[in-house]
PDB file of N, CA and C in Angstrom:
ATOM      1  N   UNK A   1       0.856  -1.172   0.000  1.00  0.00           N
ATOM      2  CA  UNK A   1       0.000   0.000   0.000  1.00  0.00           C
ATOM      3  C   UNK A   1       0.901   1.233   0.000  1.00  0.00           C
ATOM      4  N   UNK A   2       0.277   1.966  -0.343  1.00  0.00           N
ATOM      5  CA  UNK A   2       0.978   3.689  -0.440  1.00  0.00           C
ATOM      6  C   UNK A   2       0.119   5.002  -0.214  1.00  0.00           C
ATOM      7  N   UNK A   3       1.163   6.108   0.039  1.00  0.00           N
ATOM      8  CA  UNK A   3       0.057   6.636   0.325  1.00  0.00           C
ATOM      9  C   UNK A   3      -0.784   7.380  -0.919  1.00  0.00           C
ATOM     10  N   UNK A   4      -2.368   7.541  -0.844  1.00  0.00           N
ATOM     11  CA  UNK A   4      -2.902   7.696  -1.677  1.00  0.00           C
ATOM     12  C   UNK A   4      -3.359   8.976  -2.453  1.00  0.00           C
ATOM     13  N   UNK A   5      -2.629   9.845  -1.409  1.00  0.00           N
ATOM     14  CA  UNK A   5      -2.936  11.193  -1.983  1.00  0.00           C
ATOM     15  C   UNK A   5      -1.215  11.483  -3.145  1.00  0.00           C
ATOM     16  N   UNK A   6      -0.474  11.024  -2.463  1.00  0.00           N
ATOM     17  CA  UNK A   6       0.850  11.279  -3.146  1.00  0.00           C
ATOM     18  C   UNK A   6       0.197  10.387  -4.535  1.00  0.00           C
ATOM     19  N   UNK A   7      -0.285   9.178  -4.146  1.00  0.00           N
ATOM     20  CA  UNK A   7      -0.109   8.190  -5.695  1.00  0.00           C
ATOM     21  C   UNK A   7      -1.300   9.298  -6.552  1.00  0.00           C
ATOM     22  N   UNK A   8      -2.557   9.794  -6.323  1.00  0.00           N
ATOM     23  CA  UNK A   8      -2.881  10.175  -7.283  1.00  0.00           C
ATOM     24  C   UNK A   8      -2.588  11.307  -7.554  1.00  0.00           C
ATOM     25  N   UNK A   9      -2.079  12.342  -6.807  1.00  0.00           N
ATOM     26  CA  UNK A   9      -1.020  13.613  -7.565  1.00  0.00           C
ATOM     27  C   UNK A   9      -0.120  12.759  -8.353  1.00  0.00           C
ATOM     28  N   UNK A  10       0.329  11.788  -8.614  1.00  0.00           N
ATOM     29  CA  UNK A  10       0.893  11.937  -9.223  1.00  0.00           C
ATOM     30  C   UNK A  10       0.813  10.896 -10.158  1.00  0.00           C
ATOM     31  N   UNK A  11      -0.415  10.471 -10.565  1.00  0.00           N
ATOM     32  CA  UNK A  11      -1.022   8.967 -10.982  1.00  0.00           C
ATOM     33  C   UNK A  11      -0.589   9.264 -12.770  1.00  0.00           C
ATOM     34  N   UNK A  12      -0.223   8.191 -12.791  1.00  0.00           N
ATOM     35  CA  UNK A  12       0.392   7.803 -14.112  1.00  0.00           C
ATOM     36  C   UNK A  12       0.109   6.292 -14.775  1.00  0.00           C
ATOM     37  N   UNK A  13      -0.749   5.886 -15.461  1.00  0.00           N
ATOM     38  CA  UNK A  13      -1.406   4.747 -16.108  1.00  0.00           C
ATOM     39  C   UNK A  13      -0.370   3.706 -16.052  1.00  0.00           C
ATOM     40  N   UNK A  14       0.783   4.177 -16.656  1.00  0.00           N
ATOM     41  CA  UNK A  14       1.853   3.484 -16.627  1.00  0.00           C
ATOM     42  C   UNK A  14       2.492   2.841 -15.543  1.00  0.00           C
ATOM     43  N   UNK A  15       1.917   2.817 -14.773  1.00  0.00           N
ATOM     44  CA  UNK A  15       2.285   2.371 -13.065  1.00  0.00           C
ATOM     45  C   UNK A  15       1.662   1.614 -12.575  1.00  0.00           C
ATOM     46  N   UNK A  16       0.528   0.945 -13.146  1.00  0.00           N
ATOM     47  CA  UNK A  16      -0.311   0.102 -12.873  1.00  0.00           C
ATOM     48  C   UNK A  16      -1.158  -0.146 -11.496  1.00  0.00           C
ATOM     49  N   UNK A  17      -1.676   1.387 -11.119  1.00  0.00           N
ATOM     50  CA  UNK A  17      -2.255   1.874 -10.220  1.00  0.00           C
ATOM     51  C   UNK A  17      -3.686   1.575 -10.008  1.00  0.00           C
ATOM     52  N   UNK A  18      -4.483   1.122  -9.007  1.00  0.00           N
ATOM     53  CA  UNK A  18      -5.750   0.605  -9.343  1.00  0.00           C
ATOM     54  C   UNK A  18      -6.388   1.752  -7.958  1.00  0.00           C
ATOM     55  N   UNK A  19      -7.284   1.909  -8.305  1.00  0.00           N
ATOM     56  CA  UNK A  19      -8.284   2.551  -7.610  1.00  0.00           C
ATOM     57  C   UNK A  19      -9.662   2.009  -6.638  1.00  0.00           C
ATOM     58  N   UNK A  20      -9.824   1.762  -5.703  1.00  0.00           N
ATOM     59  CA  UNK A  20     -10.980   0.866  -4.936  1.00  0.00           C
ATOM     60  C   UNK A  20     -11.526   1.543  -4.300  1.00  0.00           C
ATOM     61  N   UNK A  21     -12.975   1.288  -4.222  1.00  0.00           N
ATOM     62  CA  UNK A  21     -13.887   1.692  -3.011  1.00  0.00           C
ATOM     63  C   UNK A  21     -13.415   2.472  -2.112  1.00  0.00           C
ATOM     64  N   UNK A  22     -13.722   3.672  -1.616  1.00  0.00           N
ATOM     65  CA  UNK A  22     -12.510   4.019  -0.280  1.00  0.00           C
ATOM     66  C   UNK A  22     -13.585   4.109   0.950  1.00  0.00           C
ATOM     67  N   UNK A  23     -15.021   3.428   1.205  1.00  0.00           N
ATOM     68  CA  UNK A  23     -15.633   3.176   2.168  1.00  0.00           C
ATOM     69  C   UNK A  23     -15.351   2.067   3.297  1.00  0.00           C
ATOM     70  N   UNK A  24     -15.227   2.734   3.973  1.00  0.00           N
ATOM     71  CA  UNK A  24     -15.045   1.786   5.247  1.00  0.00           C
ATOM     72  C   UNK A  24     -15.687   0.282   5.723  1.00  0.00           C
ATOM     73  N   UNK A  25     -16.154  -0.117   4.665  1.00  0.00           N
ATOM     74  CA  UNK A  25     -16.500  -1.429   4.822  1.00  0.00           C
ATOM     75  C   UNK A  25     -15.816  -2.285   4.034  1.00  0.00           C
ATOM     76  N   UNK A  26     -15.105  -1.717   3.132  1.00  0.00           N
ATOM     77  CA  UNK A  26     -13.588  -2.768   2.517  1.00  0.00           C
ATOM     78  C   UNK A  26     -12.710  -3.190   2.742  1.00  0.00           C
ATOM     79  N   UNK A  27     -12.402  -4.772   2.923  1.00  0.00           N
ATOM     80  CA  UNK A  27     -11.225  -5.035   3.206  1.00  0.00           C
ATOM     81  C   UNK A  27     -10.380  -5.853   2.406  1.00  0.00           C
ATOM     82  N   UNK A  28      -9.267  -5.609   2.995  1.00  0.00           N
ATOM     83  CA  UNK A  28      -8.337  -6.589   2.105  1.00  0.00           C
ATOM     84  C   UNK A  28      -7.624  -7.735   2.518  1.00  0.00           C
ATOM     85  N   UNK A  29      -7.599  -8.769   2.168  1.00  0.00           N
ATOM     86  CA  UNK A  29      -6.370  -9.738   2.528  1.00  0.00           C
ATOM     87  C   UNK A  29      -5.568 -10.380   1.685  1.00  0.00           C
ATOM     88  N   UNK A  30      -4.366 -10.453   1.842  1.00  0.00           N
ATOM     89  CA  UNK A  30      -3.541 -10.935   1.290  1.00  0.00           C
ATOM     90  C   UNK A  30      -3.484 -12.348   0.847  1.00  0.00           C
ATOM     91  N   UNK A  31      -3.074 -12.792  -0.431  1.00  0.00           N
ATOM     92  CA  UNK A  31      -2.878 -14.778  -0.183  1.00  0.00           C
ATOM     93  C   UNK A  31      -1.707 -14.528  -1.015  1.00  0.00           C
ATOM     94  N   UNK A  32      -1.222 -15.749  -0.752  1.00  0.00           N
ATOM     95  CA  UNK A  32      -0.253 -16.524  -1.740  1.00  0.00           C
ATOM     96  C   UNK A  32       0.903 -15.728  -1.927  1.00  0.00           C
ATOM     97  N   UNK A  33       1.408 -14.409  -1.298  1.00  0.00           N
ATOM     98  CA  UNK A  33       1.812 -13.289  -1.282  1.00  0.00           C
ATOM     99  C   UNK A  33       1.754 -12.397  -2.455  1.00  0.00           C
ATOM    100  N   UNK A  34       0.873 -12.866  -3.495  1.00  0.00           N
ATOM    101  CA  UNK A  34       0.812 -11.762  -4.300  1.00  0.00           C
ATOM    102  C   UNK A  34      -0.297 -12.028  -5.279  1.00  0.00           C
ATOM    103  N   UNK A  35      -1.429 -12.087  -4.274  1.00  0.00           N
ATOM    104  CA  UNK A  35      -3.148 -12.039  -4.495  1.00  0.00           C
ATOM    105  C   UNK A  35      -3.473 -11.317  -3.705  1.00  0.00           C
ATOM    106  N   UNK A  36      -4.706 -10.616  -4.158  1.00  0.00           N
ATOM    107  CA  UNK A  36      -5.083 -10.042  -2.960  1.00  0.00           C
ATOM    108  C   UNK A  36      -7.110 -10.093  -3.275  1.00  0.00           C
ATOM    109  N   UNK A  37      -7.620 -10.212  -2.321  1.00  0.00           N
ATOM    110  CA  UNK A  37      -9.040 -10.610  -1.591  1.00  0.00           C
ATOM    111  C   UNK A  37      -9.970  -9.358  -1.345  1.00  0.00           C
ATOM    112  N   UNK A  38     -10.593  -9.092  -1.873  1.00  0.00           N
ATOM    113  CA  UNK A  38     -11.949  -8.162  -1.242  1.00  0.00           C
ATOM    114  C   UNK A  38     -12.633  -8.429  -0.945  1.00  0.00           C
ATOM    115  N   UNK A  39     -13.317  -7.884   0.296  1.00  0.00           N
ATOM    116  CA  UNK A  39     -14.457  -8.442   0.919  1.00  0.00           C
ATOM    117  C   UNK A  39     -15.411  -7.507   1.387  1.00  0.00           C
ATOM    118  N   UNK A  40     -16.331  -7.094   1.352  1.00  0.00           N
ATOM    119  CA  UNK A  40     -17.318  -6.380   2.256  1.00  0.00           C
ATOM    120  C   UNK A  40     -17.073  -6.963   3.892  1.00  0.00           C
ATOM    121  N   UNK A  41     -17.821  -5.735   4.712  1.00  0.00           N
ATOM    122  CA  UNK A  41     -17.549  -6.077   6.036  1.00  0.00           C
ATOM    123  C   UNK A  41     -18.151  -6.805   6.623  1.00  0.00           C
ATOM    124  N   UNK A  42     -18.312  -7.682   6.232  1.00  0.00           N
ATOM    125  CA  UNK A  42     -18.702  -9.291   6.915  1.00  0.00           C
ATOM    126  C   UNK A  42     -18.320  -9.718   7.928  1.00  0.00           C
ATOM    127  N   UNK A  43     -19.014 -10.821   9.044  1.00  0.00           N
ATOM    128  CA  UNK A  43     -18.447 -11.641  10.211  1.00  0.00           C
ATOM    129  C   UNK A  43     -17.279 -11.891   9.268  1.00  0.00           C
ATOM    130  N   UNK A  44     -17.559 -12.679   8.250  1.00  0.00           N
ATOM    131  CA  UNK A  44     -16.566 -13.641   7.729  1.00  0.00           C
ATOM    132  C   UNK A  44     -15.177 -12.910   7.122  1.00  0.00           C
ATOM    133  N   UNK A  45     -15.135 -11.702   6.637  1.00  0.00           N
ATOM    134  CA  UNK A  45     -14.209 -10.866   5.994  1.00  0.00           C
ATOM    135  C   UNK A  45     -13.695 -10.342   7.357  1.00  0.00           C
ATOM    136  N   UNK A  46     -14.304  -9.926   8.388  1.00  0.00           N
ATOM    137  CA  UNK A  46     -13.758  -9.241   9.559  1.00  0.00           C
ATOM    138  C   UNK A  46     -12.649 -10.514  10.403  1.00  0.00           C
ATOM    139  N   UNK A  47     -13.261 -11.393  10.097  1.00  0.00           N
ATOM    140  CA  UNK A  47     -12.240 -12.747  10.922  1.00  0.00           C
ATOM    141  C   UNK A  47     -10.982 -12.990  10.072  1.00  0.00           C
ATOM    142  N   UNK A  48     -11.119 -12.207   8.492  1.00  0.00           N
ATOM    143  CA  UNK A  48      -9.579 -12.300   8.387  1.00  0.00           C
ATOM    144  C   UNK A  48      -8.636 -11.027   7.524  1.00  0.00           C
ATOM    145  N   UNK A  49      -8.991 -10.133   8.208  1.00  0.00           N
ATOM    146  CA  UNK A  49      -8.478  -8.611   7.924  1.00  0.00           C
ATOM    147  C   UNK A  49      -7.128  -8.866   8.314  1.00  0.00           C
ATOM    148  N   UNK A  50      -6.412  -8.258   7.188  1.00  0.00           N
ATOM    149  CA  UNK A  50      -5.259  -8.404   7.559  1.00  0.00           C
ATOM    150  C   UNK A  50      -4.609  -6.933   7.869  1.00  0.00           C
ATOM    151  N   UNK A  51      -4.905  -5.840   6.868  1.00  0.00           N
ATOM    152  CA  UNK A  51      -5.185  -4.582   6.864  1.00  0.00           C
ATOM    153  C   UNK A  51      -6.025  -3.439   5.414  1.00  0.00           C
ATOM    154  N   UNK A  52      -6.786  -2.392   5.969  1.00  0.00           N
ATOM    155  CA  UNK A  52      -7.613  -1.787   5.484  1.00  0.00           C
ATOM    156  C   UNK A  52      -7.037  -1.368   4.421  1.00  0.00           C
ATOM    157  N   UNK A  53      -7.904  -1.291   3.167  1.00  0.00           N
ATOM    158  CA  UNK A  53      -8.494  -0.901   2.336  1.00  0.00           C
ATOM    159  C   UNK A  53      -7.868   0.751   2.422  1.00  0.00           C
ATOM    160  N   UNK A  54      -7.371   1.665   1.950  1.00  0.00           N
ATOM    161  CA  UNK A  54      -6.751   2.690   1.640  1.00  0.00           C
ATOM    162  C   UNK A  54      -8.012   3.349   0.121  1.00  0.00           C
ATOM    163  N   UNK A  55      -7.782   3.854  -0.510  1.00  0.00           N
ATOM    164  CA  UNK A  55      -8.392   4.587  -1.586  1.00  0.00           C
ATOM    165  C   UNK A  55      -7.729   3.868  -2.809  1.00  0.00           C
ATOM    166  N   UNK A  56      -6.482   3.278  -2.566  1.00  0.00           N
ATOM    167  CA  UNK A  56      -6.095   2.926  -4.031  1.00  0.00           C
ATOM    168  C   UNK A  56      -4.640   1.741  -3.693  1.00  0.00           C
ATOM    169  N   UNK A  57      -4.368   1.030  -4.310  1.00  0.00           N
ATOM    170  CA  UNK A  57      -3.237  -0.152  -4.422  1.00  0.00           C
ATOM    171  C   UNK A  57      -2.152  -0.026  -5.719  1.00  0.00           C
ATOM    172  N   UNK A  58      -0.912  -0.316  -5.041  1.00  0.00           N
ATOM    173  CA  UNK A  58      -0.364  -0.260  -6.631  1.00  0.00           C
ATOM    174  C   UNK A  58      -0.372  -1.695  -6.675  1.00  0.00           C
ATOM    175  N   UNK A  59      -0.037  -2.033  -7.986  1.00  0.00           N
ATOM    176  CA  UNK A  59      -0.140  -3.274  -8.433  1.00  0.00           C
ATOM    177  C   UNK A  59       1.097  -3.997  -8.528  1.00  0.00           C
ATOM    178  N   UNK A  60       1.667  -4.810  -8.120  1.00  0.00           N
ATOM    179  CA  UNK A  60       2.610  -5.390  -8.101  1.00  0.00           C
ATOM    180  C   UNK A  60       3.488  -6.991  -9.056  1.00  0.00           C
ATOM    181  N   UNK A  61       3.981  -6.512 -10.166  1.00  0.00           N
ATOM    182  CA  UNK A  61       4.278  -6.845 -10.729  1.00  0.00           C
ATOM    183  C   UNK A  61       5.810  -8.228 -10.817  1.00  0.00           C
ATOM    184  N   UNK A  62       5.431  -9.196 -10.862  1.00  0.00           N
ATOM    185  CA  UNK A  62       6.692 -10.182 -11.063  1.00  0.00           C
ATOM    186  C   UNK A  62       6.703 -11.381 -12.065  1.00  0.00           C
ATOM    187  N   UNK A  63       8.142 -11.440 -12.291  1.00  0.00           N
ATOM    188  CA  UNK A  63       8.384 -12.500 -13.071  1.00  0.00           C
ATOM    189  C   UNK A  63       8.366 -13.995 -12.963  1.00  0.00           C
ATOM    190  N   UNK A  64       7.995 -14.917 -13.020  1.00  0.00           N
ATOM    191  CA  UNK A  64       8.068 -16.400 -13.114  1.00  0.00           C
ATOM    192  C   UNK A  64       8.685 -17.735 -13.662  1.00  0.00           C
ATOM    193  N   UNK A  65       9.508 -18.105 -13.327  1.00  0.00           N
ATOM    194  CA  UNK A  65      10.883 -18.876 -13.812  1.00  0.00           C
ATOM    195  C   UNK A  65      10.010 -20.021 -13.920  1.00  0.00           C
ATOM    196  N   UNK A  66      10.010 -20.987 -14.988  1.00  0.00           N
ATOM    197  CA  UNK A  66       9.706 -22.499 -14.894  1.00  0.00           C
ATOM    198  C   UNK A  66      10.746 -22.973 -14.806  1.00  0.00           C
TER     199      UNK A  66
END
């Protein structure tokens, strides 16, 4: 996560910047270390918050060796 006022001053397509919900009933969790989960604020989403939902995510990009 980053912060979100800096990322969209200075938002650039090319950066692969995504934009989400910024209401307080979004959350996020992490898997596999580089998935990530949305959930509304559910019993079930609240039992596995890992941390909140911000206004926007950059996207994180990697390579894969077979």
């Amino acid at each position: 996560m980053s912060n979100c006022k800096e990322v969209y001053k200075n938002y650039d397509e090319s950066k692969n910047i995504a934009f989400f919900n910024d209401k307080p009933d979004f959350d996020i969790v992490l898997k596999c270390e580089n998935f990530a989960g949305f959930f509304r604020g559910t019993s079930i989403a609240r039992s596995r918050i890992k941390s909140p939902v911000k206004k926007c995510m950059v996207k994180i990009e990697f390579d894969t060796f077979l």
